[in-house]
Protein backbone atom coordinates (compact mmCIF):
# COMPACT_ATOMS: atom_id res chain seq x y z
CA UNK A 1 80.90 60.07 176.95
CA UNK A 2 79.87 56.56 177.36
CA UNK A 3 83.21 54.35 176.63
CA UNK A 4 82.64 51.67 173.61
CA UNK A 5 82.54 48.30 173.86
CA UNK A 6 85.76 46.35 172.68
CA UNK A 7 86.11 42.58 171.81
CA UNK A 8 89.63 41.41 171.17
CA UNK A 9 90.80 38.41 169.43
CA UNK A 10 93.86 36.88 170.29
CA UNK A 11 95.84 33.58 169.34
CA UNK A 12 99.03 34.09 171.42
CA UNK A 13 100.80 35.77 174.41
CA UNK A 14 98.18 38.98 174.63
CA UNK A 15 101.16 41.60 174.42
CA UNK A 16 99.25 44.15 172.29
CA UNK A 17 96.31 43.06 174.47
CA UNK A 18 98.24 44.24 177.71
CA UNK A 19 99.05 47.07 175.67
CA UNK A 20 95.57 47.96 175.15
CA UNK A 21 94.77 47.13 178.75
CA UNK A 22 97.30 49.44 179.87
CA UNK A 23 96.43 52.19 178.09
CA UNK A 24 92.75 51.74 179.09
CA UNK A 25 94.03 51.98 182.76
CA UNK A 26 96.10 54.58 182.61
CA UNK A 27 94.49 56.87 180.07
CA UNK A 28 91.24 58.54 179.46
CA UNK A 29 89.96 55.67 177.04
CA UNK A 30 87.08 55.80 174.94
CA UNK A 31 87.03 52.04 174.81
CA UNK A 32 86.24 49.29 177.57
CA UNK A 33 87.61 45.82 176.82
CA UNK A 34 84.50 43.73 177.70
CA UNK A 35 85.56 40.76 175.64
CA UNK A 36 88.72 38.67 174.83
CA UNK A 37 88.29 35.74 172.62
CA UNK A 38 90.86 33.28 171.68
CA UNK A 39 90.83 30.23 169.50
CA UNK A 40 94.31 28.78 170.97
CA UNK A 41 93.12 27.67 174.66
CA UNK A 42 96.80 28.06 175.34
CA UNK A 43 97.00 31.29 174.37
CA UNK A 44 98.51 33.71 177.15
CA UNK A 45 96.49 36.50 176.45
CA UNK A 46 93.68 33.99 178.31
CA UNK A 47 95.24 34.78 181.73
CA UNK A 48 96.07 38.60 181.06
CA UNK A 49 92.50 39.15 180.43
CA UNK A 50 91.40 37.10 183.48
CA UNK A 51 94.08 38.79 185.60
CA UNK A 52 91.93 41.89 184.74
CA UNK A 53 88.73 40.67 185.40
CA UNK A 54 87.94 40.42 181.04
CA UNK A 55 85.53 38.20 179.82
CA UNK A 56 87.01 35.64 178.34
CA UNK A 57 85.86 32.69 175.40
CA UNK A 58 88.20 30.47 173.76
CA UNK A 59 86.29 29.09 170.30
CA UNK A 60 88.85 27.06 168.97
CA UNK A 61 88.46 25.24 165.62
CA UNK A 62 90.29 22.23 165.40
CA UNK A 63 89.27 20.01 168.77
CA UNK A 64 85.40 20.71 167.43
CA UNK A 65 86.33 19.81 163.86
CA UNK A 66 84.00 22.76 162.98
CA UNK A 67 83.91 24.81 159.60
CA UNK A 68 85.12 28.51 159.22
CA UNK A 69 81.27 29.12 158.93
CA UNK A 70 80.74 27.07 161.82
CA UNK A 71 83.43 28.79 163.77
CA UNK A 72 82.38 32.49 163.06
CA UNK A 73 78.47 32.15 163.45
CA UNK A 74 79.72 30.84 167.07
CA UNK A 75 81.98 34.42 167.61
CA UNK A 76 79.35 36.58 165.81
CA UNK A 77 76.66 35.00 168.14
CA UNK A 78 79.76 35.80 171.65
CA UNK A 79 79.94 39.34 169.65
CA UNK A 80 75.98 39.89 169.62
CA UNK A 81 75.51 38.98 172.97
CA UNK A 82 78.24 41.69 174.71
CA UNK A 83 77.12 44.95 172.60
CA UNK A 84 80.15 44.74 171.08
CA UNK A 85 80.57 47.62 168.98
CA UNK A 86 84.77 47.73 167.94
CA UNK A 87 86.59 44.14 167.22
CA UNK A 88 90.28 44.55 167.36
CA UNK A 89 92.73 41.63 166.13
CA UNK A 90 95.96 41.54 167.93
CA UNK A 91 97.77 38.94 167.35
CA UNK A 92 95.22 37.11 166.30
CA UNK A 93 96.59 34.09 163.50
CA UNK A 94 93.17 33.03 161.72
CA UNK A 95 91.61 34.84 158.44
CA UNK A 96 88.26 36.27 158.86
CA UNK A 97 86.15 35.40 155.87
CA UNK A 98 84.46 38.17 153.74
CA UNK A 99 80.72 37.06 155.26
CA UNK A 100 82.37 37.96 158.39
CA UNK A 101 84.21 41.43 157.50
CA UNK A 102 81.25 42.37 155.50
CA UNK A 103 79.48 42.31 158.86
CA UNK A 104 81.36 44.64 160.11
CA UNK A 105 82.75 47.18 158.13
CA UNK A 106 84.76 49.74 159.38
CA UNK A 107 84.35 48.00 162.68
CA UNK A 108 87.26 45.26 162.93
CA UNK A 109 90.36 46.89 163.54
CA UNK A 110 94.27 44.81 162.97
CA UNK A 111 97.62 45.19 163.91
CA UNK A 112 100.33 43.92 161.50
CA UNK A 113 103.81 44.10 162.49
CA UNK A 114 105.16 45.73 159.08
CA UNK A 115 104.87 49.02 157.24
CA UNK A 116 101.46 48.17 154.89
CA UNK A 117 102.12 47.79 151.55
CA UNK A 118 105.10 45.98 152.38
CA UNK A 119 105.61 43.11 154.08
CA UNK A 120 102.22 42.06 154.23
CA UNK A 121 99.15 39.48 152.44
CA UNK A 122 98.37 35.86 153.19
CA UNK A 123 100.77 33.60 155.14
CA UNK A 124 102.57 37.17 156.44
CA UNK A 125 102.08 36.84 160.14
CA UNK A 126 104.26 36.70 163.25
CA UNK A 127 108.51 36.00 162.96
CA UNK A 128 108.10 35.66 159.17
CA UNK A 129 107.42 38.94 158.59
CA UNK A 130 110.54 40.10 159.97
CA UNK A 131 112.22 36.91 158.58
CA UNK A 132 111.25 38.93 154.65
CA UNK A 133 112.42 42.07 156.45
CA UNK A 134 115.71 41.18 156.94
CA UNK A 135 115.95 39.43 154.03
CA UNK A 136 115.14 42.09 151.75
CA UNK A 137 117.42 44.20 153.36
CA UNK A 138 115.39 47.15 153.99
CA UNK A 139 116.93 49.94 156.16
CA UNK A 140 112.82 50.92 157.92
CA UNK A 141 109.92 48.57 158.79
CA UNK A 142 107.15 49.35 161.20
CA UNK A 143 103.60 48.24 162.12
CA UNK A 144 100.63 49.35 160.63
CA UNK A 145 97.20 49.47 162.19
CA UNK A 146 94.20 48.93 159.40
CA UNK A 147 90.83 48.36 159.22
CA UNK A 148 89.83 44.84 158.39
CA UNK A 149 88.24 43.74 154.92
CA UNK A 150 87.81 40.34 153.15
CA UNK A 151 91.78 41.00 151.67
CA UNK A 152 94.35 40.42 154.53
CA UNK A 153 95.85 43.11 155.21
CA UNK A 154 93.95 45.19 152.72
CA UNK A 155 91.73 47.34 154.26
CA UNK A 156 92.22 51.06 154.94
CA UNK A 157 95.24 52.12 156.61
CA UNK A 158 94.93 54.37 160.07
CA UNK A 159 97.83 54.68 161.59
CA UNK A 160 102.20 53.71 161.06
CA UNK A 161 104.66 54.27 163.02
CA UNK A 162 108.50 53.22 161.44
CA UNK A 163 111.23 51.82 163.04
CA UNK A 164 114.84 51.17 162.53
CA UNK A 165 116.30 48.10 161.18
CA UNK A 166 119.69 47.59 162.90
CA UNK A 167 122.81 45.91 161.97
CA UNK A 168 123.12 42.61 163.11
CA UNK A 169 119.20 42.39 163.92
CA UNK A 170 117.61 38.86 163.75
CA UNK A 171 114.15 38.18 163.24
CA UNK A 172 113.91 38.00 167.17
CA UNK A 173 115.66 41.07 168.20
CA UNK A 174 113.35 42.87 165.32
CA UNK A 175 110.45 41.45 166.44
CA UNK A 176 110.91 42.80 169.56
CA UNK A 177 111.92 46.43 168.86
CA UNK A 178 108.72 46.63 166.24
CA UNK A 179 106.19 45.84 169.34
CA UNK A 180 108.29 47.81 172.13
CA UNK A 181 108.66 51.18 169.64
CA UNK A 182 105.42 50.79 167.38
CA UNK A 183 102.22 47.96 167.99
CA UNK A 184 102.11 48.91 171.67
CA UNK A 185 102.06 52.57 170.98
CA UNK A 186 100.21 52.88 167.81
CA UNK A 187 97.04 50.12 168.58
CA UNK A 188 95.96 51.44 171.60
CA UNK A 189 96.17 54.88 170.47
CA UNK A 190 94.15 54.02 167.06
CA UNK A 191 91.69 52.29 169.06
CA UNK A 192 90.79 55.16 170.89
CA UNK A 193 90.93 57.70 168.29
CA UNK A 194 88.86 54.88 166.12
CA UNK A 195 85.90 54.70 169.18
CA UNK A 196 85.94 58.47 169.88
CA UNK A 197 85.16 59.03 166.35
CA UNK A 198 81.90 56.63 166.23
């Protein structure tokens, strides 16, 4: 079975992307990462990728002063070019707008680092998450891997995975055990099942 052809987007230190990578390595994927695209020329996840011999594009907004429009014409033109047929956001901090997801449906794939309803929406991204996590109280979070529509974090669940809050946790220490015990497992994994179904 030919292996599909995998773009991911990434704004920050590439650990679900090294996930991914790993798995790809050491499993029999269904998925080739051809493709990483940042729009944080800092990002991390730049050097993974080219540490692996990945493609790699950084279209970054704000030194080109360009509009959202702008911006995605230039990553749907990157996403044209490389046959991409499965766009996975990990980690990635900018909203796709609906002109975009409408593009793709069923073909943009996110993690989010809580259990989907909760925990979740605009401005929910990264520490603050688990920041609302803690401060709720709740004894269970988790991440949640979803398809991507024009809502943020709205489209169609595909895979959770729970994990323990613990006494004395900060948003840190959370953070942590969230990626370690469910985004590294559960993204790769949907990824594969998600290309081995298309």
């Amino acid at each position: 079975m030919l292996k599909k052809r995998v773009a991911v987007l990434v704004s920050g230190g590439g650990t679900n992307l090294q996930a991914l990578i790993d798995y790809e390595k050491n499993k029999k994927a269904n998925y080739e990462i051809v493709l990483v695209v940042s729009n944080n020329e800092e990002a991390y996840a730049l050097q993974r990728a080219k540490q692996n011999k990945i493609e790699t594009v950084v279209i970054a907004k704000n030194n080109l002063q360009m509009s959202q429009e702008e911006w995605e014409e230039k990553l749907i033109k990157k996403i044209e070019e490389k046959n991409i047929e499965l766009i996975v956001l990990a980690g990635f901090l900018s909203i796709l707008s609906e002109n975009f997801t409408s593009k793709y449906p069923n073909k943009i794939i996110n993690v989010h680092p809580s259990l989907i309803p909760a925990f979740c929406g605009k401005g929910y991204y990264g520490l603050k998450v688990h920041k609302e996590v803690l401060k709720a109280g709740v004894k269970v979070t988790g991440a949640t891997v979803h398809f991507v529509n024009e809502v943020p974090d709205g489209g169609k669940i595909i895979a959770q995975k729970a994990v323990e809050v613990k006494e004395g946790d900060t948003p840190e220490t959370l953070q942590k055990r969230v990626m370690e015990e469910a985004e590294w497992k559960i993204l790769p994994e949907a990824v594969n099942e998600v290309c081995k179904s298309m």
